[in-house]
PDB file of N, CA and C in Angstrom:
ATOM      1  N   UNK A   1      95.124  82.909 144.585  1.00  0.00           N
ATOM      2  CA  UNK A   1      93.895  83.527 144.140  1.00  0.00           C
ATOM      3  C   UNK A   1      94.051  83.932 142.675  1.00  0.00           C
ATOM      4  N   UNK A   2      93.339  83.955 141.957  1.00  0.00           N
ATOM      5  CA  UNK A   2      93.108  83.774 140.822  1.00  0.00           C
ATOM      6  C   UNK A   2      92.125  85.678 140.193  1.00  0.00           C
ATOM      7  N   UNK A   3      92.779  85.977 139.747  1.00  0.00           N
ATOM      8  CA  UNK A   3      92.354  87.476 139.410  1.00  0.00           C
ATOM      9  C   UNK A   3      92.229  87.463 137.542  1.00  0.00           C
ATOM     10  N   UNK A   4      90.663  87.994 137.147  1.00  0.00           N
ATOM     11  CA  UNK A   4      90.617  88.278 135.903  1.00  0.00           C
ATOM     12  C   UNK A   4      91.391  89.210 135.893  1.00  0.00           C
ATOM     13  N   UNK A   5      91.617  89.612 134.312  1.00  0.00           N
ATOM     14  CA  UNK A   5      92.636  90.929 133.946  1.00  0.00           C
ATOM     15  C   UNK A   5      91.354  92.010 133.709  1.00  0.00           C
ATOM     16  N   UNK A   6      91.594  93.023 133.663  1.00  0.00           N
ATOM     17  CA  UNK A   6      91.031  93.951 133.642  1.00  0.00           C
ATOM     18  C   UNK A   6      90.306  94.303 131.685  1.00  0.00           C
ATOM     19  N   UNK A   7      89.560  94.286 131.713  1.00  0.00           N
ATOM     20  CA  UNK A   7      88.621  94.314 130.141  1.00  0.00           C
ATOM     21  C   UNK A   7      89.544  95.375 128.981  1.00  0.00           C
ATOM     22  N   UNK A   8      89.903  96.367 129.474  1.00  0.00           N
ATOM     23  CA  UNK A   8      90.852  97.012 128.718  1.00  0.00           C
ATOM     24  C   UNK A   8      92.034  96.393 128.563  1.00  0.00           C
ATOM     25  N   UNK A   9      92.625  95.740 128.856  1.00  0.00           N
ATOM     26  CA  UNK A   9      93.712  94.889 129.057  1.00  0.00           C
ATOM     27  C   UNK A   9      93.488  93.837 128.182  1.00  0.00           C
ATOM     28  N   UNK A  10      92.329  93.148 128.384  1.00  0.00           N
ATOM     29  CA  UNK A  10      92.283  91.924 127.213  1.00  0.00           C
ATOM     30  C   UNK A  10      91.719  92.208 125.740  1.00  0.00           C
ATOM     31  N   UNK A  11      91.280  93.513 125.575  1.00  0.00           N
ATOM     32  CA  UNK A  11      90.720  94.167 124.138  1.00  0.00           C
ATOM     33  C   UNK A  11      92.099  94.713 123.900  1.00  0.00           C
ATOM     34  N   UNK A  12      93.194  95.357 124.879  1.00  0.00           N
ATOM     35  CA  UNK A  12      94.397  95.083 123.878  1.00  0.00           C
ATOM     36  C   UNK A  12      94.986  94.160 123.256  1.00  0.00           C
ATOM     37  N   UNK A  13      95.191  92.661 124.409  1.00  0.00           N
ATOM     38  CA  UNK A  13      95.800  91.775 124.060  1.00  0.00           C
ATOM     39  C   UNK A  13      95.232  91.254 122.320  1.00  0.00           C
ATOM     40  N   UNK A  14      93.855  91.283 122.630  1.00  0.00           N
ATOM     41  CA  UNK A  14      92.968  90.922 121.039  1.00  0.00           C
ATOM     42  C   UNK A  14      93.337  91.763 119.927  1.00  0.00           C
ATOM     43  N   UNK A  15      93.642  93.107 120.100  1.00  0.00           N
ATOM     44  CA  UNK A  15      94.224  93.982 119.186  1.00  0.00           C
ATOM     45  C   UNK A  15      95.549  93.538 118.484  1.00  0.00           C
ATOM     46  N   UNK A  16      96.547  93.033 119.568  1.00  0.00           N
ATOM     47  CA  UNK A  16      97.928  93.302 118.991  1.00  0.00           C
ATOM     48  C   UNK A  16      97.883  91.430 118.484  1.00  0.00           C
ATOM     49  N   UNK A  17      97.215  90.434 119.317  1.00  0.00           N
ATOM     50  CA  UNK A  17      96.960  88.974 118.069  1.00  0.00           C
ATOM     51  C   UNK A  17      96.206  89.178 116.756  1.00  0.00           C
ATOM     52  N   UNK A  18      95.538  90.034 116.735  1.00  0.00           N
ATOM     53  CA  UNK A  18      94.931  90.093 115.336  1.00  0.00           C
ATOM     54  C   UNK A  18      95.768  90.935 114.406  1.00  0.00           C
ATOM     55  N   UNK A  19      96.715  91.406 114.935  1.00  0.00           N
ATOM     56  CA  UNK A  19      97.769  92.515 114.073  1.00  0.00           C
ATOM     57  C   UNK A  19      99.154  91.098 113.764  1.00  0.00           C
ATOM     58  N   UNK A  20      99.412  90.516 114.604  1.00  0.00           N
ATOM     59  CA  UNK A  20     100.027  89.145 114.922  1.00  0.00           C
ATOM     60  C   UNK A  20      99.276  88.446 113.249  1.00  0.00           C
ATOM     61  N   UNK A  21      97.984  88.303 113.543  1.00  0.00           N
ATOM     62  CA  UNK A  21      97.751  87.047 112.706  1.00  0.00           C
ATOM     63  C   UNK A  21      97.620  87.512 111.286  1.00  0.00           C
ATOM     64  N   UNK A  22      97.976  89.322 111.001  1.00  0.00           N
ATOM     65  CA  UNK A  22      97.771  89.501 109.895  1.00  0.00           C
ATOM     66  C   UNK A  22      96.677  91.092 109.025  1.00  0.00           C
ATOM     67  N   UNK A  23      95.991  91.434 110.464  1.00  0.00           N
ATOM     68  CA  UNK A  23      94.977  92.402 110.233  1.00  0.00           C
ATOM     69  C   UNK A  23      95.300  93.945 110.464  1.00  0.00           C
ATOM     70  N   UNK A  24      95.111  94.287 109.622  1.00  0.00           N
ATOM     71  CA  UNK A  24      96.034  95.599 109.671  1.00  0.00           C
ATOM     72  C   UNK A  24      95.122  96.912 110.909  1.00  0.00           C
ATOM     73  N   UNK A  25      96.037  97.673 111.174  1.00  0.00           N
ATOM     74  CA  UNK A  25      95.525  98.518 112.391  1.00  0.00           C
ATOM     75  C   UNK A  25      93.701  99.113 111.648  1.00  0.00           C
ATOM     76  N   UNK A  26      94.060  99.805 110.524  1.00  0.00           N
ATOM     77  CA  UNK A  26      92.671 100.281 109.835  1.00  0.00           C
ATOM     78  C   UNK A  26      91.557  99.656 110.255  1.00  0.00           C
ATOM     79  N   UNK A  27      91.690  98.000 109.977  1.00  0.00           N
ATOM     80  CA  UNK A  27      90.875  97.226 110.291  1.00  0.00           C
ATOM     81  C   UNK A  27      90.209  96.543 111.654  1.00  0.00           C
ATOM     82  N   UNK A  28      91.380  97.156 112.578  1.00  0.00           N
ATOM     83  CA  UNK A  28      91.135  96.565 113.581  1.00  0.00           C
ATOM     84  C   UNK A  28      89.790  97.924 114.269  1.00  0.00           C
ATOM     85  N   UNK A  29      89.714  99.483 113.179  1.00  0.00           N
ATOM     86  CA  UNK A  29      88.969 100.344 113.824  1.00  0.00           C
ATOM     87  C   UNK A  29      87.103  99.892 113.898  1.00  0.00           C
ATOM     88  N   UNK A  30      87.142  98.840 113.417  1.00  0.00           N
ATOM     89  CA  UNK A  30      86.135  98.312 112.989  1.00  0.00           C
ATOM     90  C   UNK A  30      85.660  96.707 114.613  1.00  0.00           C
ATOM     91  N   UNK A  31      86.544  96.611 114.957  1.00  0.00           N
ATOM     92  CA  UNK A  31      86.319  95.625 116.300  1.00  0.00           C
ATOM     93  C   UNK A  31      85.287  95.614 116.790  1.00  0.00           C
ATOM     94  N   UNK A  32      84.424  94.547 116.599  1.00  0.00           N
ATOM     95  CA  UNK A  32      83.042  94.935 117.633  1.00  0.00           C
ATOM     96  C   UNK A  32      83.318  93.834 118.809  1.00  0.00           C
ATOM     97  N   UNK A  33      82.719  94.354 120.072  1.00  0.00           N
ATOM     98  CA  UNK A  33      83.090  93.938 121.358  1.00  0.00           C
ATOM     99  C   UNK A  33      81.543  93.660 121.610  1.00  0.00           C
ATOM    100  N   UNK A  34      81.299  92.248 122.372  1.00  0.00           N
ATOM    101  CA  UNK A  34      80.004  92.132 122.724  1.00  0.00           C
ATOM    102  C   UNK A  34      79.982  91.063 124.114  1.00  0.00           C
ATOM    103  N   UNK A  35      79.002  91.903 125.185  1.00  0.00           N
ATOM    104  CA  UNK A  35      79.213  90.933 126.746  1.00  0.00           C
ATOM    105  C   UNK A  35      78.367  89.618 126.567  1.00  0.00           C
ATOM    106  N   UNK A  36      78.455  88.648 127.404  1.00  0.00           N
ATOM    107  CA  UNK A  36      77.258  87.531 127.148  1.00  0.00           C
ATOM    108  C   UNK A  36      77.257  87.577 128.528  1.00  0.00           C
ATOM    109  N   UNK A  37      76.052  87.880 128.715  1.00  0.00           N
ATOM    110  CA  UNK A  37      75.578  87.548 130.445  1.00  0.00           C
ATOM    111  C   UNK A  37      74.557  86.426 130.613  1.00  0.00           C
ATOM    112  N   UNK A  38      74.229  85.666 131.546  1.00  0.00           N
ATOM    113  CA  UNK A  38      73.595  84.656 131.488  1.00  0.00           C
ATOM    114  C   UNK A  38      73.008  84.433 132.681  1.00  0.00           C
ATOM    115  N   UNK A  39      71.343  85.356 133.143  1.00  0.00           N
ATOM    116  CA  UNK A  39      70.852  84.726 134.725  1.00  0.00           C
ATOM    117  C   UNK A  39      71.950  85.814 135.501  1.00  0.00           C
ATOM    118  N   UNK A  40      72.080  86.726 134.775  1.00  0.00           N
ATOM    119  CA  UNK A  40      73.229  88.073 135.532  1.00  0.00           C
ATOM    120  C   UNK A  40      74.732  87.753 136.143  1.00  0.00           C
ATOM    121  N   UNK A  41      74.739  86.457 135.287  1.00  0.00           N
ATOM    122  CA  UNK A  41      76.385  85.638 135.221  1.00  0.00           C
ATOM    123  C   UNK A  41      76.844  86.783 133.875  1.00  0.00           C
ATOM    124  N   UNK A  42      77.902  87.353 134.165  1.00  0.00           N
ATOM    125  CA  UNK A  42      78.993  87.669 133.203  1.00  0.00           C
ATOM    126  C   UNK A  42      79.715  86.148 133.125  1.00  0.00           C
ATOM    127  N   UNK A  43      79.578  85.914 131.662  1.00  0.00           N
ATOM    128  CA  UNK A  43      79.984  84.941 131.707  1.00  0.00           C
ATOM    129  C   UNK A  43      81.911  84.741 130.222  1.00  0.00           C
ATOM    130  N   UNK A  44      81.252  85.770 129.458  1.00  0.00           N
ATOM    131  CA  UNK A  44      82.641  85.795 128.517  1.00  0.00           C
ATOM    132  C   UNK A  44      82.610  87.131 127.265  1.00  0.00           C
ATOM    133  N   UNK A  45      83.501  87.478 126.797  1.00  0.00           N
ATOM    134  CA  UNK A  45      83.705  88.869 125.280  1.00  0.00           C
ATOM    135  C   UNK A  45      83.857  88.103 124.515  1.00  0.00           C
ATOM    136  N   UNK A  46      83.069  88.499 123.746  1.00  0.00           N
ATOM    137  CA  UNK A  46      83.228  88.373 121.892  1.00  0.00           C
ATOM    138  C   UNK A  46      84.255  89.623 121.483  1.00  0.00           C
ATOM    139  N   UNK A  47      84.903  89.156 120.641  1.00  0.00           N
ATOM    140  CA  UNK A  47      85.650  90.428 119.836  1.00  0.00           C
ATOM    141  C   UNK A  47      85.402  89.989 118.189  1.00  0.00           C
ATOM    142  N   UNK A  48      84.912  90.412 117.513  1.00  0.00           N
ATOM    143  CA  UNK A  48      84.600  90.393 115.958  1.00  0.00           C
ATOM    144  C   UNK A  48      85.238  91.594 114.981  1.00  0.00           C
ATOM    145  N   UNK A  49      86.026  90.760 114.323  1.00  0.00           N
ATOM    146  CA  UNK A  49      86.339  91.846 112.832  1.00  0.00           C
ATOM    147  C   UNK A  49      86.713  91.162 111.763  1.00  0.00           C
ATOM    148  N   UNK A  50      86.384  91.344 110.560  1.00  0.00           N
ATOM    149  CA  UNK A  50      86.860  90.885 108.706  1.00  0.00           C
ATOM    150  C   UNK A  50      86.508  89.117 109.369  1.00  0.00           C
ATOM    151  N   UNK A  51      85.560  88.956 109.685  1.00  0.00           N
ATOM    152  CA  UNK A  51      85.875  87.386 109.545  1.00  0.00           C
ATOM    153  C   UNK A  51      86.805  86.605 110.535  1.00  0.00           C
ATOM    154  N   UNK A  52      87.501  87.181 111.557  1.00  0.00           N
ATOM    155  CA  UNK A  52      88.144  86.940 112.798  1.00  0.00           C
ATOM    156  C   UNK A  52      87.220  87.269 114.033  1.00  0.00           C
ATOM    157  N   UNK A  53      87.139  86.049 114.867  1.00  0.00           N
ATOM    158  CA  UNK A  53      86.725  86.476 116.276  1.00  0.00           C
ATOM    159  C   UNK A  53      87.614  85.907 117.160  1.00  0.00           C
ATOM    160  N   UNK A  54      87.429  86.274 118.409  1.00  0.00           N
ATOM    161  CA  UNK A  54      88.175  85.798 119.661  1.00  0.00           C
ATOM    162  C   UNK A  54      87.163  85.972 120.390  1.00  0.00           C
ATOM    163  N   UNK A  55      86.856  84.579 121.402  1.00  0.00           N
ATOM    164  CA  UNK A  55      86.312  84.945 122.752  1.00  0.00           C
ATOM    165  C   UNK A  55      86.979  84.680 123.783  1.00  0.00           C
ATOM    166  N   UNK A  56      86.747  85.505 124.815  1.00  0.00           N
ATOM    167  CA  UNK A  56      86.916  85.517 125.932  1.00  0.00           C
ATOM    168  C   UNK A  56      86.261  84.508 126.818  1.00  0.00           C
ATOM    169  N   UNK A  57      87.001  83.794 127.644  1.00  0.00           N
ATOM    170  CA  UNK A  57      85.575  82.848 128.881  1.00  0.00           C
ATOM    171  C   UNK A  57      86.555  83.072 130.162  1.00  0.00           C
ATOM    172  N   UNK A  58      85.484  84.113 130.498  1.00  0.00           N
ATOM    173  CA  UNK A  58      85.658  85.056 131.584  1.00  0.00           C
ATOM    174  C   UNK A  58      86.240  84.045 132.715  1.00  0.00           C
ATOM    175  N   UNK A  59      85.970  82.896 133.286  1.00  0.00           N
ATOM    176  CA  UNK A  59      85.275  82.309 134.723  1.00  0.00           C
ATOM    177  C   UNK A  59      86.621  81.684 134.212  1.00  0.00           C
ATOM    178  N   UNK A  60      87.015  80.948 133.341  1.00  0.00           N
ATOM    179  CA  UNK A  60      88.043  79.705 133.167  1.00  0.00           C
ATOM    180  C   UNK A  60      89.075  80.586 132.399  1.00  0.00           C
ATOM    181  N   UNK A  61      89.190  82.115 132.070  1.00  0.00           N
ATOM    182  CA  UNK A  61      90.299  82.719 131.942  1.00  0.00           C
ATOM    183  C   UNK A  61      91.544  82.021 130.782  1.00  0.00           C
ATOM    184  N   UNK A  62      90.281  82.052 129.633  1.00  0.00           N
ATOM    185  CA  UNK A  62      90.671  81.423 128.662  1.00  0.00           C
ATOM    186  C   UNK A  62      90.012  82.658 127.463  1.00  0.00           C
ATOM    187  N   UNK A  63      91.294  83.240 126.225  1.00  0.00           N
ATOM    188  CA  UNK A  63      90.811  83.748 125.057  1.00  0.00           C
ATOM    189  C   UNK A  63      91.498  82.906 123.856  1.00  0.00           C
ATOM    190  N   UNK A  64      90.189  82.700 123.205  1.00  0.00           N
ATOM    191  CA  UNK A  64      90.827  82.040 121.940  1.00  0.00           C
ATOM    192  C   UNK A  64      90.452  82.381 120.697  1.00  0.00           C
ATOM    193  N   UNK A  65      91.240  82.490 119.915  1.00  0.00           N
ATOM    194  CA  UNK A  65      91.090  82.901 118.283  1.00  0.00           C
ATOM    195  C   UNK A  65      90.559  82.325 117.190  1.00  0.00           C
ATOM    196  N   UNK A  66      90.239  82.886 116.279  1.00  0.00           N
ATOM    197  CA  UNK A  66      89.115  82.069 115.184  1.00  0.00           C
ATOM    198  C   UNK A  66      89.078  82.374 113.782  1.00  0.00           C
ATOM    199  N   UNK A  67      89.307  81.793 112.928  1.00  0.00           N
ATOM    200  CA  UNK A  67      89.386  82.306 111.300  1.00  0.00           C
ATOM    201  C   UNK A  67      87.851  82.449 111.029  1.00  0.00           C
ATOM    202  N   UNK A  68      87.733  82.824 109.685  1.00  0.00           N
ATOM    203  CA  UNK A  68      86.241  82.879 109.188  1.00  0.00           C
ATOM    204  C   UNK A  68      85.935  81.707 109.485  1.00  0.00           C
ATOM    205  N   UNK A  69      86.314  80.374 108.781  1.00  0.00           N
ATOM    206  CA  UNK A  69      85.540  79.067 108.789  1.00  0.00           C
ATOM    207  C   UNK A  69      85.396  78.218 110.372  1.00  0.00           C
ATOM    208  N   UNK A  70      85.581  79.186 111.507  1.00  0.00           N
ATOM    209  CA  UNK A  70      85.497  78.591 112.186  1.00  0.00           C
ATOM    210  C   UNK A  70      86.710  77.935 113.159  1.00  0.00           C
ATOM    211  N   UNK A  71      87.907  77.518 112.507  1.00  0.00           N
ATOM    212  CA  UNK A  71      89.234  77.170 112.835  1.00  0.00           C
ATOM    213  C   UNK A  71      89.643  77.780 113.979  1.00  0.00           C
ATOM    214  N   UNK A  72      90.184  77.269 114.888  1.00  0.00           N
ATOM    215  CA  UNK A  72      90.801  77.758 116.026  1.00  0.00           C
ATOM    216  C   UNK A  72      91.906  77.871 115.704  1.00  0.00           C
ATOM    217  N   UNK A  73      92.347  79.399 115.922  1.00  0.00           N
ATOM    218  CA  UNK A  73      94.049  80.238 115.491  1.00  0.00           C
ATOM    219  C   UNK A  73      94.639  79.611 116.470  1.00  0.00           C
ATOM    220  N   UNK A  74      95.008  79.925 117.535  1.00  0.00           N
ATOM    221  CA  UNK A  74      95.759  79.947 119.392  1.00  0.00           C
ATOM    222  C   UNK A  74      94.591  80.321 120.156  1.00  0.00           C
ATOM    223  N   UNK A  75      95.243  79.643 121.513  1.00  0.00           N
ATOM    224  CA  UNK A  75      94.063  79.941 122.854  1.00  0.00           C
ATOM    225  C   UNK A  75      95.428  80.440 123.663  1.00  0.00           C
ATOM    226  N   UNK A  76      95.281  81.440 124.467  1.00  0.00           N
ATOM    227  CA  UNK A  76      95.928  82.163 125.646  1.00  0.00           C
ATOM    228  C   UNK A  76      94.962  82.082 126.675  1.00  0.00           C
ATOM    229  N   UNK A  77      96.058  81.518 127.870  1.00  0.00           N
ATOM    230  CA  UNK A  77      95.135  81.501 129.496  1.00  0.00           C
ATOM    231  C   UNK A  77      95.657  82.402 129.921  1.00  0.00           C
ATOM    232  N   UNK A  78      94.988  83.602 129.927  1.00  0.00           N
ATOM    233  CA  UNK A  78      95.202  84.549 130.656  1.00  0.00           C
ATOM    234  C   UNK A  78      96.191  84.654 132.271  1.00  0.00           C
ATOM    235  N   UNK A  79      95.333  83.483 132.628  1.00  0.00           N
ATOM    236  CA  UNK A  79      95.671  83.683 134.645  1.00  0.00           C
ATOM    237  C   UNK A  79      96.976  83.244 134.470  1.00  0.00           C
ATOM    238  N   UNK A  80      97.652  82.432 133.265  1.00  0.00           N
ATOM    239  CA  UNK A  80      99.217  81.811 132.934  1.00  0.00           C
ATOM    240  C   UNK A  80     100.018  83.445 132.486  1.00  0.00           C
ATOM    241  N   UNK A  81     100.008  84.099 131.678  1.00  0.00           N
ATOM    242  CA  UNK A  81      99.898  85.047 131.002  1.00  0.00           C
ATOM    243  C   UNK A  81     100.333  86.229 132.343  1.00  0.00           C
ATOM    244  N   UNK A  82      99.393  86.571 132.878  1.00  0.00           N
ATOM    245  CA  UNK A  82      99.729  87.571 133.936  1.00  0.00           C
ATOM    246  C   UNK A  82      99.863  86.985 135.236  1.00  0.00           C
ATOM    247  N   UNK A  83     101.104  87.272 135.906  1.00  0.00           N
ATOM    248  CA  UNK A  83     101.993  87.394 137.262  1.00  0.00           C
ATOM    249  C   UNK A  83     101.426  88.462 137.890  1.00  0.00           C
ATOM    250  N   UNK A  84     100.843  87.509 139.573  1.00  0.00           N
ATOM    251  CA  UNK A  84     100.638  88.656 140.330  1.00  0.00           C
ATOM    252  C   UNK A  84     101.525  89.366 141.057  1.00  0.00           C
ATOM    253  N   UNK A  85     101.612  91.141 141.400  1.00  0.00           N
ATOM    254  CA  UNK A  85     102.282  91.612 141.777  1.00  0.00           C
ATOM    255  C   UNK A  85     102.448  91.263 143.221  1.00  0.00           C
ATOM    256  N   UNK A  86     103.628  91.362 143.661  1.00  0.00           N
ATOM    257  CA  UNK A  86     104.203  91.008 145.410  1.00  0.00           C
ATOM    258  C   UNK A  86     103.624  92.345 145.898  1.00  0.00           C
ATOM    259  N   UNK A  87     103.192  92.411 147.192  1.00  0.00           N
ATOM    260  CA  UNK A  87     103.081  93.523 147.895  1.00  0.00           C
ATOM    261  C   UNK A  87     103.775  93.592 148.491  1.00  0.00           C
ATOM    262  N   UNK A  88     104.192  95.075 148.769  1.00  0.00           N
ATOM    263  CA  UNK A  88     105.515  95.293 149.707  1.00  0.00           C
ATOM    264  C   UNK A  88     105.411  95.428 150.961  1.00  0.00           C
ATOM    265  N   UNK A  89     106.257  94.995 152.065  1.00  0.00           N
ATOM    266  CA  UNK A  89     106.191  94.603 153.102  1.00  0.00           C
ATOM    267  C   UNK A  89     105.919  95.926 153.912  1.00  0.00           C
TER     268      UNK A  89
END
C-alpha cells in the first residue's frame, strides 16, 4: 500500500532542497504554498520562491524542482524516499 507523506513533511523536504540548491533560509521566509484541486480531486502543491518552484503530484507521489527558466533541477518519488514502518506484533 502506498501512503502519501504527510504535507508538513513535504514543505520540509522543499525547504531543505532549496537550501541544497542554493537559497538562503531568509529567503526561504518568503515560500508561497498553493493546493490545485480539480472536480474536488486534490490533485498536487506548488511551492514558489526567488524564481524557484517545486511541485508536488500528489496521486503519482512525485516532487520536482524548477529554476526560473523553467529547467527541471531533480525529481524525488516520495513513496521511494519513505519506508513504511513494521508494526509490532
Amino acid at each position: 500500500m502506498r501512503l502519501n507523506p504527510p504535507a508538513w513533511e513535504v514543505r520540509q523536504l522543499v525547504e531543505h532542497t532549496f537550501l541544497h540548491l542554493g537559497l538562503s533560509e531568509q529567503t526561504l521566509e518568503n515560500l508561497a504554498e498553493t493546493i490545485l484541486l480539480r472536480e474536488g480531486r486534490y490533485l498536487a502543491r506548488s511551492y514558489r520562491v526567488a524564481n524557484f518552484m517545486a511541485m508536488w503530484l500528489v496521486e503519482v507521489g512525485i516532487l520536482q524542482f524548477y529554476d526560473g527558466q523553467g529547467r527541471m533541477l531533480c525529481t524525488i518519488n516520495l513513496f521511494q524516499e519513505k519506508k513504511p514502518a513494521r508494526a509490532a506484533a
